[in-house]
PDB file of N, CA and C in Angstrom:
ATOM      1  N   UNK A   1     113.925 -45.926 -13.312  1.00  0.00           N
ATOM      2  CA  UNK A   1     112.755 -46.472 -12.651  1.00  0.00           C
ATOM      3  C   UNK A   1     112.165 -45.439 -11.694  1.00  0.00           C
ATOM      4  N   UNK A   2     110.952 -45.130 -11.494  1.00  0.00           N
ATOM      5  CA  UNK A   2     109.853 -44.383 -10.781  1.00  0.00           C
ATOM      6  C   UNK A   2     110.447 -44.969  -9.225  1.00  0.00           C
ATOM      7  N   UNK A   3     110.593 -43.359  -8.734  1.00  0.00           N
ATOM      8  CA  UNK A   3     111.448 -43.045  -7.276  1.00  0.00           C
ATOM      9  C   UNK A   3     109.580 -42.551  -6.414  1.00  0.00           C
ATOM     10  N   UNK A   4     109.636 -43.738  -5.459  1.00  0.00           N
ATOM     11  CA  UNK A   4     107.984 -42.601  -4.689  1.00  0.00           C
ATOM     12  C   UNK A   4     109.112 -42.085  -3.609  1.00  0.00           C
ATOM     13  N   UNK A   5     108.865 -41.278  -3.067  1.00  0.00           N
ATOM     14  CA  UNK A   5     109.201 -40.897  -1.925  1.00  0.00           C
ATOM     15  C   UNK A   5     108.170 -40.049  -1.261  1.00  0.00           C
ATOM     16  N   UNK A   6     108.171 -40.946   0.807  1.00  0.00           N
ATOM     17  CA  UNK A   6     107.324 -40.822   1.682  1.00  0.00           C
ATOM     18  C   UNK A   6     107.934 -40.063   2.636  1.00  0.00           C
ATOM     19  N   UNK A   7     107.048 -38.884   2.761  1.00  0.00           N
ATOM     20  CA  UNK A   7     107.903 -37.807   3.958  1.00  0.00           C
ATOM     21  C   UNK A   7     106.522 -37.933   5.199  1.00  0.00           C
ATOM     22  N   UNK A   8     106.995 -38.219   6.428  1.00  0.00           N
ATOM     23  CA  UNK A   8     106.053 -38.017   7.427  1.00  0.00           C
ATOM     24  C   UNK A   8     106.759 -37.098   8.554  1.00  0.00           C
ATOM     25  N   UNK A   9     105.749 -35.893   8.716  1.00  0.00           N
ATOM     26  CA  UNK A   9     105.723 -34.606   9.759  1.00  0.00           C
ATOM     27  C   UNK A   9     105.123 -34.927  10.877  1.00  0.00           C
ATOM     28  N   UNK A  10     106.158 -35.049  12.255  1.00  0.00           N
ATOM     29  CA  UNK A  10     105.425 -34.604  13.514  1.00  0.00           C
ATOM     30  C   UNK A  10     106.004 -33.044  13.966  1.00  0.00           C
ATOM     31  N   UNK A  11     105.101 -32.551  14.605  1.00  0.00           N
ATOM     32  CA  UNK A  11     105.383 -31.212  14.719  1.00  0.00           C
ATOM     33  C   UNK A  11     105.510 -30.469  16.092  1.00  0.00           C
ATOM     34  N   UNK A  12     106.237 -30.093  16.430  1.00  0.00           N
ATOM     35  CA  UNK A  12     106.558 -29.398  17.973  1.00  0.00           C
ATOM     36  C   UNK A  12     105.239 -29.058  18.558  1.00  0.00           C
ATOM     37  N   UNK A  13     104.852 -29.326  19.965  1.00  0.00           N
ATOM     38  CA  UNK A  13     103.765 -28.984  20.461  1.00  0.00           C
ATOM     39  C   UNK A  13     103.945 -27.291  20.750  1.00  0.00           C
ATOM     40  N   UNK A  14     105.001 -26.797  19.959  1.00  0.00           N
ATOM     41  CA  UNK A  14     104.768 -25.355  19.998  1.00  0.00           C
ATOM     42  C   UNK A  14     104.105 -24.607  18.819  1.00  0.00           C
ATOM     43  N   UNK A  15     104.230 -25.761  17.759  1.00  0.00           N
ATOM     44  CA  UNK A  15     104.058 -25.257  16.460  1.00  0.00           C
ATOM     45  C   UNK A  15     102.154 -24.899  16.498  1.00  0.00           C
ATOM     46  N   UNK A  16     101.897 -23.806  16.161  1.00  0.00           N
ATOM     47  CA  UNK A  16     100.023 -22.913  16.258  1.00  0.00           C
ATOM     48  C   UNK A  16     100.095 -23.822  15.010  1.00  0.00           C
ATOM     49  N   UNK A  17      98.607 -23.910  15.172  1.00  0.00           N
ATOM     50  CA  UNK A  17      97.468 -24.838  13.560  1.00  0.00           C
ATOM     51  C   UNK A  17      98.209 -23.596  12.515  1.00  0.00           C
ATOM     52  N   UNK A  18      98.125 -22.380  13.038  1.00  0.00           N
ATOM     53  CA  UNK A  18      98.528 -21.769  11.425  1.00  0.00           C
ATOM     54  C   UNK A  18     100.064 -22.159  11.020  1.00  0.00           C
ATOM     55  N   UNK A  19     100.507 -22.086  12.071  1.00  0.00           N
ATOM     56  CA  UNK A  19     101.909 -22.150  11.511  1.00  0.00           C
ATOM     57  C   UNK A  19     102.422 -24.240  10.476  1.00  0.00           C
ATOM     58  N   UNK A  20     101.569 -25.101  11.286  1.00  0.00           N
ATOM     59  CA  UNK A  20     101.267 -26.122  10.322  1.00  0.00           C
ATOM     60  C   UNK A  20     100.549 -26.214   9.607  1.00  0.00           C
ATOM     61  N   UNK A  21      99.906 -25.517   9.293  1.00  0.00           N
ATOM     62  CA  UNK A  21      99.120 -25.556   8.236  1.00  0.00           C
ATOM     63  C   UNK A  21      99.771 -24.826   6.832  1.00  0.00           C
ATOM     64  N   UNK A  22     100.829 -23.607   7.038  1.00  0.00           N
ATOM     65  CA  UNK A  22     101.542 -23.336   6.476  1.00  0.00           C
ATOM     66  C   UNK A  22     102.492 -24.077   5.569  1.00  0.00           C
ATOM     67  N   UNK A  23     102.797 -24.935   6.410  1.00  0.00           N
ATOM     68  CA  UNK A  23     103.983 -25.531   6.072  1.00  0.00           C
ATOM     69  C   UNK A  23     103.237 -26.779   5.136  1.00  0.00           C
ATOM     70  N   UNK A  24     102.247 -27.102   5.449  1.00  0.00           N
ATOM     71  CA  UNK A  24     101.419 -28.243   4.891  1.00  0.00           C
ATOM     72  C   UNK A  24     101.630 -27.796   3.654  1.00  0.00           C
ATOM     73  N   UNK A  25     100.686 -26.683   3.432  1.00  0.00           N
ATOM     74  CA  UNK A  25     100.786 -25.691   2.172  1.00  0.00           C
ATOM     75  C   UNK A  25     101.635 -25.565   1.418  1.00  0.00           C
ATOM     76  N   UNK A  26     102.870 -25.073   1.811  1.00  0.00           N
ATOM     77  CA  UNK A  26     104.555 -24.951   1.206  1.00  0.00           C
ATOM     78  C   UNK A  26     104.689 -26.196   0.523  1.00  0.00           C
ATOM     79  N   UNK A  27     104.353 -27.593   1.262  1.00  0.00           N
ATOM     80  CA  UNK A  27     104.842 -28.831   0.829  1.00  0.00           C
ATOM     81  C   UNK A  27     104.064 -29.200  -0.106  1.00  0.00           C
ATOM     82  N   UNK A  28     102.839 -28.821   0.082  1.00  0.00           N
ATOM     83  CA  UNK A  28     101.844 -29.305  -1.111  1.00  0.00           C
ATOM     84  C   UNK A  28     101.893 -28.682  -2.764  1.00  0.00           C
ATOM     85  N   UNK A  29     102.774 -27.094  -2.358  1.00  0.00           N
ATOM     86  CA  UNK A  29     103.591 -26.265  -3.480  1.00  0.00           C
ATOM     87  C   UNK A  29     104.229 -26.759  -4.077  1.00  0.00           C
ATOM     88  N   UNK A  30     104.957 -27.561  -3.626  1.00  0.00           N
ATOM     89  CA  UNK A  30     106.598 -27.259  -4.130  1.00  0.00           C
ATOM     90  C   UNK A  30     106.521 -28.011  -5.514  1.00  0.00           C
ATOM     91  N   UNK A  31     105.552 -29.040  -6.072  1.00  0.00           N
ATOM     92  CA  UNK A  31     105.814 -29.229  -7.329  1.00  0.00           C
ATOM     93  C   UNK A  31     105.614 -28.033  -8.380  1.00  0.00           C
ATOM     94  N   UNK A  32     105.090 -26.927  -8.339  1.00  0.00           N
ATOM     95  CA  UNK A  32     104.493 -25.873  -8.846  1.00  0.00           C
ATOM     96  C   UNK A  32     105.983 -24.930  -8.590  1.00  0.00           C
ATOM     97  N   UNK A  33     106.946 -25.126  -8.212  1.00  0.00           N
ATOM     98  CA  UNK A  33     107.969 -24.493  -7.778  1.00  0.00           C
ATOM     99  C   UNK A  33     108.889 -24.966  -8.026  1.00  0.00           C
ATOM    100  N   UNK A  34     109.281 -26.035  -7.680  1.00  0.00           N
ATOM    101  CA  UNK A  34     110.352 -26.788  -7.844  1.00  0.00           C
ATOM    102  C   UNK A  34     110.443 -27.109  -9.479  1.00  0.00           C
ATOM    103  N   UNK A  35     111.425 -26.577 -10.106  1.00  0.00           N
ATOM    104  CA  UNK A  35     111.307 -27.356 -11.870  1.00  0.00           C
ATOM    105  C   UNK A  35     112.561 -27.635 -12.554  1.00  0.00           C
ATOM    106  N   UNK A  36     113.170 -28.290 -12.824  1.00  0.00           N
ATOM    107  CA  UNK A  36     114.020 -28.881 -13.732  1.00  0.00           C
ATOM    108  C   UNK A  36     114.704 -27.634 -14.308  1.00  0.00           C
ATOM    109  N   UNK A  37     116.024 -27.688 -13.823  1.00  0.00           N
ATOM    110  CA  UNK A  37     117.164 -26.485 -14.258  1.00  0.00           C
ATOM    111  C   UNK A  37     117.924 -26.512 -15.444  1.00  0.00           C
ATOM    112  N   UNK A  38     117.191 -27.449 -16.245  1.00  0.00           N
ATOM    113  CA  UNK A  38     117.435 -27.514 -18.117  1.00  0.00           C
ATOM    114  C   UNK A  38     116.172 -27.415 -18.305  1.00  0.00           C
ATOM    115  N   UNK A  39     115.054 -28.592 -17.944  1.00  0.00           N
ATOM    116  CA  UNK A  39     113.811 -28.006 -18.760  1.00  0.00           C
ATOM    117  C   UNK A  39     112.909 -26.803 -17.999  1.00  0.00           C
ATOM    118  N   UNK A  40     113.151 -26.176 -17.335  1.00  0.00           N
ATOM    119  CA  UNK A  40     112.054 -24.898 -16.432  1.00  0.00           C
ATOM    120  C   UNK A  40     110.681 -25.964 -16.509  1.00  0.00           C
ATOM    121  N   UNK A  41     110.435 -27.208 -16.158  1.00  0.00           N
ATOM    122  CA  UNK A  41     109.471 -27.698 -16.061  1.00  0.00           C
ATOM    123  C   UNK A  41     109.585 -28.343 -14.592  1.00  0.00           C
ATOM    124  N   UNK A  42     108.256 -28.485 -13.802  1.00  0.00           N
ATOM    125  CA  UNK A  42     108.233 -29.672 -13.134  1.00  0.00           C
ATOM    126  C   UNK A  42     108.772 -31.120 -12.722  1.00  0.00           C
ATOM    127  N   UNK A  43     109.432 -31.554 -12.473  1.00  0.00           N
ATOM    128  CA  UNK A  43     110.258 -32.992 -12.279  1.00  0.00           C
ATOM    129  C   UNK A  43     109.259 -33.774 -11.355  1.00  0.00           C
ATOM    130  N   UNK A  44     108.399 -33.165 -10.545  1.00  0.00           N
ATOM    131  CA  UNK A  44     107.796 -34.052  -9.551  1.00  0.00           C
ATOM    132  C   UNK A  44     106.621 -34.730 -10.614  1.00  0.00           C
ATOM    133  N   UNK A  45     106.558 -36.162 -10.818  1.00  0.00           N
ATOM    134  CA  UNK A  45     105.572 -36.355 -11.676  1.00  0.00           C
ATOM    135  C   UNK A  45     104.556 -36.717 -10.890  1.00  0.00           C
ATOM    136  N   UNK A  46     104.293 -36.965  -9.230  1.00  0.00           N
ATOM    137  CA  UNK A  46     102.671 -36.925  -8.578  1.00  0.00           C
ATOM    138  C   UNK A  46     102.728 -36.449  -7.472  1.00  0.00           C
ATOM    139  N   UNK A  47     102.258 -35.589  -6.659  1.00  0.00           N
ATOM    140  CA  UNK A  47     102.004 -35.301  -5.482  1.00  0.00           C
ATOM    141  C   UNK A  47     101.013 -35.506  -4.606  1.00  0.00           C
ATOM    142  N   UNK A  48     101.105 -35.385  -3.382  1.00  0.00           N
ATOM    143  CA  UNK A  48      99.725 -35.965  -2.772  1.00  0.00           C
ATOM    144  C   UNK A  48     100.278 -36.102  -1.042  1.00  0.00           C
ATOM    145  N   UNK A  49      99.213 -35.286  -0.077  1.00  0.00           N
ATOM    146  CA  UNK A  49      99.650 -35.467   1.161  1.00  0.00           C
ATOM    147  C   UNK A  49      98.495 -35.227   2.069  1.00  0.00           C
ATOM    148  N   UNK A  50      98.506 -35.079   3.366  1.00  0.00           N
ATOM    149  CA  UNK A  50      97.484 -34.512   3.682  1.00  0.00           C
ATOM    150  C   UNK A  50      97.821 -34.956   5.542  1.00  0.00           C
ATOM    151  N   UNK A  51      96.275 -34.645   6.408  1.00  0.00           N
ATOM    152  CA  UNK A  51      96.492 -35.168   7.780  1.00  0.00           C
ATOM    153  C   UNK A  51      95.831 -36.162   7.761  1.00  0.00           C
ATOM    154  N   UNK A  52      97.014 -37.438   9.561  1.00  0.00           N
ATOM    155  CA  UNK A  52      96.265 -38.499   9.456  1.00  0.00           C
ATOM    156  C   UNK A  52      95.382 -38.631   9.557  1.00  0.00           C
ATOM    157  N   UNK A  53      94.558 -39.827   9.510  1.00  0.00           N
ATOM    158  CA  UNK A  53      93.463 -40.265   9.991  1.00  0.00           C
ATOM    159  C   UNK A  53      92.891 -41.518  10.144  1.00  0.00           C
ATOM    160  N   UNK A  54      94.079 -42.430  10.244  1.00  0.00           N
ATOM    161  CA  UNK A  54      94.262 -43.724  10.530  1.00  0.00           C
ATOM    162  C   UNK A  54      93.142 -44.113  12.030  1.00  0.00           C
ATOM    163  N   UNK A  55      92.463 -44.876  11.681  1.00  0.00           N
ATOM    164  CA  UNK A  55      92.029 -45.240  13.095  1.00  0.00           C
ATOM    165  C   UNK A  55      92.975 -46.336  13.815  1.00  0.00           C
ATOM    166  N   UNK A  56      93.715 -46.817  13.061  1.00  0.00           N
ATOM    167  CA  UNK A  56      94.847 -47.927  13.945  1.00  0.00           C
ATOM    168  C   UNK A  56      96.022 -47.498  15.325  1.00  0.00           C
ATOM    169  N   UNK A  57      95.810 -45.598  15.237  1.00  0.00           N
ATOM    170  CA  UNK A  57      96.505 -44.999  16.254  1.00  0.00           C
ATOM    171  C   UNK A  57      98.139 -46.341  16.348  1.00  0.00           C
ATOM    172  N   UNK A  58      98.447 -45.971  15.091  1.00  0.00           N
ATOM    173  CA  UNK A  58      99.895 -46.466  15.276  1.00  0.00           C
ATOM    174  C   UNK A  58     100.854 -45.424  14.384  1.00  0.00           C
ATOM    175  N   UNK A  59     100.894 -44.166  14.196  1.00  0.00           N
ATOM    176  CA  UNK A  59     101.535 -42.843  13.612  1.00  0.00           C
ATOM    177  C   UNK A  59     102.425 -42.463  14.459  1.00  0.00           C
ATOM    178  N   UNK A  60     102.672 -42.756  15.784  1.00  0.00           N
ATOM    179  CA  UNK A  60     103.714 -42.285  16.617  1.00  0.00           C
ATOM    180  C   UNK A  60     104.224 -41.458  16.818  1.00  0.00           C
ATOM    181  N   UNK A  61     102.662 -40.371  16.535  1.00  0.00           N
ATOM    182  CA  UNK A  61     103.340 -38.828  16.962  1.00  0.00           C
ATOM    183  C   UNK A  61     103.637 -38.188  15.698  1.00  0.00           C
ATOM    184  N   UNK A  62     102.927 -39.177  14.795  1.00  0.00           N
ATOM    185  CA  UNK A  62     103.749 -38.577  12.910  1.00  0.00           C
ATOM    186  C   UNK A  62     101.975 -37.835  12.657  1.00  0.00           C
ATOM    187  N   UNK A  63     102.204 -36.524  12.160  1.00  0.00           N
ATOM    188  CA  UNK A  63     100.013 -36.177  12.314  1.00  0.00           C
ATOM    189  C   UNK A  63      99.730 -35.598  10.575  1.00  0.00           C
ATOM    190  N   UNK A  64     101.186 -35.339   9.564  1.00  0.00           N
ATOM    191  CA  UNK A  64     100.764 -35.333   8.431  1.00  0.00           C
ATOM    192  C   UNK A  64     101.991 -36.059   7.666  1.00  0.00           C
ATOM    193  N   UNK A  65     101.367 -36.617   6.540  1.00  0.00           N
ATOM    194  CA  UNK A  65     102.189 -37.513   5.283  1.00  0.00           C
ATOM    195  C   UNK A  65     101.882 -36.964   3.763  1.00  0.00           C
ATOM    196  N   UNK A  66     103.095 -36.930   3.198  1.00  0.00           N
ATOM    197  CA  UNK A  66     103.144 -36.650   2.077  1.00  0.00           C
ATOM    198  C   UNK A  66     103.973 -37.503   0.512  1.00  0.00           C
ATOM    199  N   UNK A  67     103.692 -37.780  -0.277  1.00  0.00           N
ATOM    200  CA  UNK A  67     104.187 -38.531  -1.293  1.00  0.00           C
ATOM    201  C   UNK A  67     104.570 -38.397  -2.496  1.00  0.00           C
ATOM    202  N   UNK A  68     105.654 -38.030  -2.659  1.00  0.00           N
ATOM    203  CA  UNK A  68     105.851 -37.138  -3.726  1.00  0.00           C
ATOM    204  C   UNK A  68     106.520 -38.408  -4.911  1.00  0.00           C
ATOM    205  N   UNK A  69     106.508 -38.431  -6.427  1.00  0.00           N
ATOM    206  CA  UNK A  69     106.523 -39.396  -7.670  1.00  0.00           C
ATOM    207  C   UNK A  69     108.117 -38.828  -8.020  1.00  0.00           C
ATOM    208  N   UNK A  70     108.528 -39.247  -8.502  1.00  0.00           N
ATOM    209  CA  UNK A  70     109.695 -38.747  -9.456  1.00  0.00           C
ATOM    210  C   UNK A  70     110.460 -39.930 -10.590  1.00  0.00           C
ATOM    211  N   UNK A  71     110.851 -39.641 -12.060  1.00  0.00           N
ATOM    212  CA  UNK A  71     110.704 -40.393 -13.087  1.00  0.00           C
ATOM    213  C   UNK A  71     111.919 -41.228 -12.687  1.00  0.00           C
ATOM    214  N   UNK A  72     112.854 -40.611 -11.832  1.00  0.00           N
ATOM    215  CA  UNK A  72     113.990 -41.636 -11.584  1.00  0.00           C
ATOM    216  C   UNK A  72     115.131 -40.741 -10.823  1.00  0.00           C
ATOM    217  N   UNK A  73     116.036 -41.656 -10.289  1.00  0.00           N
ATOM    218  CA  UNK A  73     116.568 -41.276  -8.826  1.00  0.00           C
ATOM    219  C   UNK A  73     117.563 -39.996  -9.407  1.00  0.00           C
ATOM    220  N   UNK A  74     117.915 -39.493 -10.400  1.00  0.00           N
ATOM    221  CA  UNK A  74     118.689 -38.343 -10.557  1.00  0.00           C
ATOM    222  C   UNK A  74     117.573 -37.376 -10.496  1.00  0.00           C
ATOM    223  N   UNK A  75     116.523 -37.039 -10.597  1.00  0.00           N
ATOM    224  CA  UNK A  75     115.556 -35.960 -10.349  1.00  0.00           C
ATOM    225  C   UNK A  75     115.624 -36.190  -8.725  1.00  0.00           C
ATOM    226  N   UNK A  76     115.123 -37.082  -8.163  1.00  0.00           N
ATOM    227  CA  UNK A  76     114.938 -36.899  -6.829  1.00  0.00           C
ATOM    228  C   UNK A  76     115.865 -37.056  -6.080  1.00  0.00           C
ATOM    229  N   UNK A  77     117.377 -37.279  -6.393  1.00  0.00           N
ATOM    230  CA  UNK A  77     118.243 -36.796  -5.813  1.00  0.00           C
ATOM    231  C   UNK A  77     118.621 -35.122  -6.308  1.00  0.00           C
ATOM    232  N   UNK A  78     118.258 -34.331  -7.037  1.00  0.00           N
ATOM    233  CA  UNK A  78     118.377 -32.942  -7.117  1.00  0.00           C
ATOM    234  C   UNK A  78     117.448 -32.300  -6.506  1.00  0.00           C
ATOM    235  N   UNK A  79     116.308 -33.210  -5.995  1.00  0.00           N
ATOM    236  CA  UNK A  79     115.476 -32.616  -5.099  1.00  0.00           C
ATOM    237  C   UNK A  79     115.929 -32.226  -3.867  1.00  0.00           C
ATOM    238  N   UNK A  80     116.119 -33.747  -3.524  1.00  0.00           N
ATOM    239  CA  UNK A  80     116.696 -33.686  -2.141  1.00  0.00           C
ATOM    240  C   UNK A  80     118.312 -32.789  -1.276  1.00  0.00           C
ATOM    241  N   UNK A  81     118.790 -32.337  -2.654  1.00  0.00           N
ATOM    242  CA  UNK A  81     120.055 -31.944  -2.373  1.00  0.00           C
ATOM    243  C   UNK A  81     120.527 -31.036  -3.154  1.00  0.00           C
ATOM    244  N   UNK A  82     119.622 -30.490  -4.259  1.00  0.00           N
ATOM    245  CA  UNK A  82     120.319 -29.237  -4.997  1.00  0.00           C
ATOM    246  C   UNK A  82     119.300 -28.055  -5.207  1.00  0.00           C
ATOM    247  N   UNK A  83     117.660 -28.326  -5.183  1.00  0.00           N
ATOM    248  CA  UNK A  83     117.002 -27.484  -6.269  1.00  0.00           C
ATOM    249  C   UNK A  83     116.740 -26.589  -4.449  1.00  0.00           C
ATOM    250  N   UNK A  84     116.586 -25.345  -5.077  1.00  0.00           N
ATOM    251  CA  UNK A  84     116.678 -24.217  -3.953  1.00  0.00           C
ATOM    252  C   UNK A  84     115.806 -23.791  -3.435  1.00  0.00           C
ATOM    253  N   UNK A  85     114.283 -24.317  -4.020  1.00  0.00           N
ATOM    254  CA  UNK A  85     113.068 -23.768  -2.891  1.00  0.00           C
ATOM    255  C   UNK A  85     112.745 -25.201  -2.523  1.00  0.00           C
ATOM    256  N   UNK A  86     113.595 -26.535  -2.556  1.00  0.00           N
ATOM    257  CA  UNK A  86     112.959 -27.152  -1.703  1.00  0.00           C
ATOM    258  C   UNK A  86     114.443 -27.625  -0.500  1.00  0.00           C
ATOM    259  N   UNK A  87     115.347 -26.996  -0.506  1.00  0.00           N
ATOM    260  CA  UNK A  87     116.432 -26.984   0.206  1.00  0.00           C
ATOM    261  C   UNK A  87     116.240 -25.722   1.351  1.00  0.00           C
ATOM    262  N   UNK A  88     115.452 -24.628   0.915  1.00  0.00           N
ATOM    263  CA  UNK A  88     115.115 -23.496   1.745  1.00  0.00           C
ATOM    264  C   UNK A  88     113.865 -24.341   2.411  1.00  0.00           C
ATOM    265  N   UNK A  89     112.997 -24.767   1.941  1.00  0.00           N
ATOM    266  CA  UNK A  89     111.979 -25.499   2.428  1.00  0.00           C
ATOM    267  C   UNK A  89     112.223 -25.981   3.920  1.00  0.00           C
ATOM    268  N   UNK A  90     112.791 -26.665   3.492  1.00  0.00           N
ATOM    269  CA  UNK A  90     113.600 -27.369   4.930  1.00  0.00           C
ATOM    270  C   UNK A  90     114.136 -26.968   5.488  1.00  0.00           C
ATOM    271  N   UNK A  91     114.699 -25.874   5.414  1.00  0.00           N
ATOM    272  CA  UNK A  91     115.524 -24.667   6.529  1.00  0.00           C
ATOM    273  C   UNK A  91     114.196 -24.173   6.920  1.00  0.00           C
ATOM    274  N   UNK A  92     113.442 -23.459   6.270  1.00  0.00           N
ATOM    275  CA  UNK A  92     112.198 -22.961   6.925  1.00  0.00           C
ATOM    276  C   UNK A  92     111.694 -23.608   7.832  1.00  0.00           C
ATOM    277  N   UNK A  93     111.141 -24.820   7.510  1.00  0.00           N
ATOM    278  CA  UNK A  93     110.144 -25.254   8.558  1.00  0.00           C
ATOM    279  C   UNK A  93     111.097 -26.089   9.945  1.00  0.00           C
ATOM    280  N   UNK A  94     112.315 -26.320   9.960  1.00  0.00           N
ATOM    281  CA  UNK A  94     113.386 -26.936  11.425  1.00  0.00           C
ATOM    282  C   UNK A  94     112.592 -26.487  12.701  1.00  0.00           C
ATOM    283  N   UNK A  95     111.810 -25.207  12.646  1.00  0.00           N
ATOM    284  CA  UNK A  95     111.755 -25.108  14.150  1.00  0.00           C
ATOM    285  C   UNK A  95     110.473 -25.114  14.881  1.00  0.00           C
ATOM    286  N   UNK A  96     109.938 -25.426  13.774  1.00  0.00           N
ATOM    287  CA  UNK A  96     108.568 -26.253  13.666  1.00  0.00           C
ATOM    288  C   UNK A  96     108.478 -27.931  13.791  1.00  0.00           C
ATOM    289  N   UNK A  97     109.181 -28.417  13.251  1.00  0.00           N
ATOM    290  CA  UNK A  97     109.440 -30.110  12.935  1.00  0.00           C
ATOM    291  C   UNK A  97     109.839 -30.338  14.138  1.00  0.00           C
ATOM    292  N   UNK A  98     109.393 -31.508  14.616  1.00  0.00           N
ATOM    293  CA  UNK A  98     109.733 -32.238  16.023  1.00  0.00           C
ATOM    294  C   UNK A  98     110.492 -33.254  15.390  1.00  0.00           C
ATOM    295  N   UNK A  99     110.323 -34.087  14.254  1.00  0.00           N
ATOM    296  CA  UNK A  99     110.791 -35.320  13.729  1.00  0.00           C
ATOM    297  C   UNK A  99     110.166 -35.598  12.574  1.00  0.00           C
ATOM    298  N   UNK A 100     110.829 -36.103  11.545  1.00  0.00           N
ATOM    299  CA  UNK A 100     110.385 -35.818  10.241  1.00  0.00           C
ATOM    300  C   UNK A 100     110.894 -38.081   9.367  1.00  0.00           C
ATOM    301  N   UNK A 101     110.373 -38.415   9.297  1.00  0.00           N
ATOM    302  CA  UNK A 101     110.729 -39.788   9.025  1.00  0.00           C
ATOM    303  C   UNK A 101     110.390 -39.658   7.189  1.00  0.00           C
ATOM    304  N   UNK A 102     111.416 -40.371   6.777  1.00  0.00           N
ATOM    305  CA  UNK A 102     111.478 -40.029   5.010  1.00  0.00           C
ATOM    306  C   UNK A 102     111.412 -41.594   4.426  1.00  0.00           C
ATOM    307  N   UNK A 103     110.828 -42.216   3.849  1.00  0.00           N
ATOM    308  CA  UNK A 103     111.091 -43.291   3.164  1.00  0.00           C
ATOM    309  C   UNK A 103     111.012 -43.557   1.644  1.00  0.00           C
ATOM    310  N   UNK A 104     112.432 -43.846   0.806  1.00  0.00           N
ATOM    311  CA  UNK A 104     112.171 -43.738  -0.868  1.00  0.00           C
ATOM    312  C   UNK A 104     112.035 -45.246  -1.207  1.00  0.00           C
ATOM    313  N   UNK A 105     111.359 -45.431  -2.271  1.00  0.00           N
ATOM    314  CA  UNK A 105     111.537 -46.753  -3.358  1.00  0.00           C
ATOM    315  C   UNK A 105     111.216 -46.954  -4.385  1.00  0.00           C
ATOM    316  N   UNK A 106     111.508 -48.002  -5.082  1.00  0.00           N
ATOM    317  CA  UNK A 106     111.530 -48.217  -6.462  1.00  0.00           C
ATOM    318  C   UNK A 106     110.291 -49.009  -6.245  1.00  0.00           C
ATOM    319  N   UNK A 107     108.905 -48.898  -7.186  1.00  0.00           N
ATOM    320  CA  UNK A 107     107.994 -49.722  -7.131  1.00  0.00           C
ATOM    321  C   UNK A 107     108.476 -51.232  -7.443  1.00  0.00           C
ATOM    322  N   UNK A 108     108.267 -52.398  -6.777  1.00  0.00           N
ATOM    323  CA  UNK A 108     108.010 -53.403  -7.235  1.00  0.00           C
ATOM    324  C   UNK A 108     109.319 -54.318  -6.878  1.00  0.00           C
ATOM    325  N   UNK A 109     110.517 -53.113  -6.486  1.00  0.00           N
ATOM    326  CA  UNK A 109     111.703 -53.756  -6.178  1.00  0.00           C
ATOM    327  C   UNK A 109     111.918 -54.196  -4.273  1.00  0.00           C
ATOM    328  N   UNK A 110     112.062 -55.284  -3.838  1.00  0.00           N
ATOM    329  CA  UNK A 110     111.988 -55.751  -2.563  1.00  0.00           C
ATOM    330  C   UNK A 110     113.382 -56.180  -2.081  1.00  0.00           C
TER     331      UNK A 110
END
């Protein structure tokens, strides 16, 4: 069953616009990078992120979100824990990230 998983970035008030904007970038990569270590293909089947812009000012300090698809929880558990430019990913950007809130699910399951 189709895994979404929701990553939301708040970012150190040290972190410069370039240096988040970077990282925006990196994240918006990684399906183009990240690929399946039997098929050399892609595993992420949708991507999509960007900055808020909620007028409800209830983000709590969270200022970009991202949403990444995957066909089922053994791809996106090799995401999260084996494939190597998105495990460096996350070493990269630590000292930038103030707090990073992650939420996965199965469509439709409650």
């Amino acid at each position: 069953m189709t895994i979404i998983h929701i990553v939301l970035f708040e970012f150190k008030s040290s972190a410069s616009e370039a240096q988040v904007s970077e990282i925006c970038d990196r994240m918006a990569g990684l399906p183009s990078i990240c690929v399946h270590p039997t098929t050399q293909k892609s595993y992420i089947t949708s991507h999509g992120g960007g900055k808020d812009n909620s007028p409800e000012n209830q983000a709590g300090g969270f200022t970009h979100g991202f949403v990444c698809e995957f066909e089922n929880q053994k791809d996106r558990d090799y995401y999260l824990h084996e494939d190597p430019k998105h495990v460096q990913f996350v070493k990269d950007i630590g000292e930038h990230v103030a707090n990073v809130r992650v939420v996965d699910y199965e469509k439709g399951v409650f």
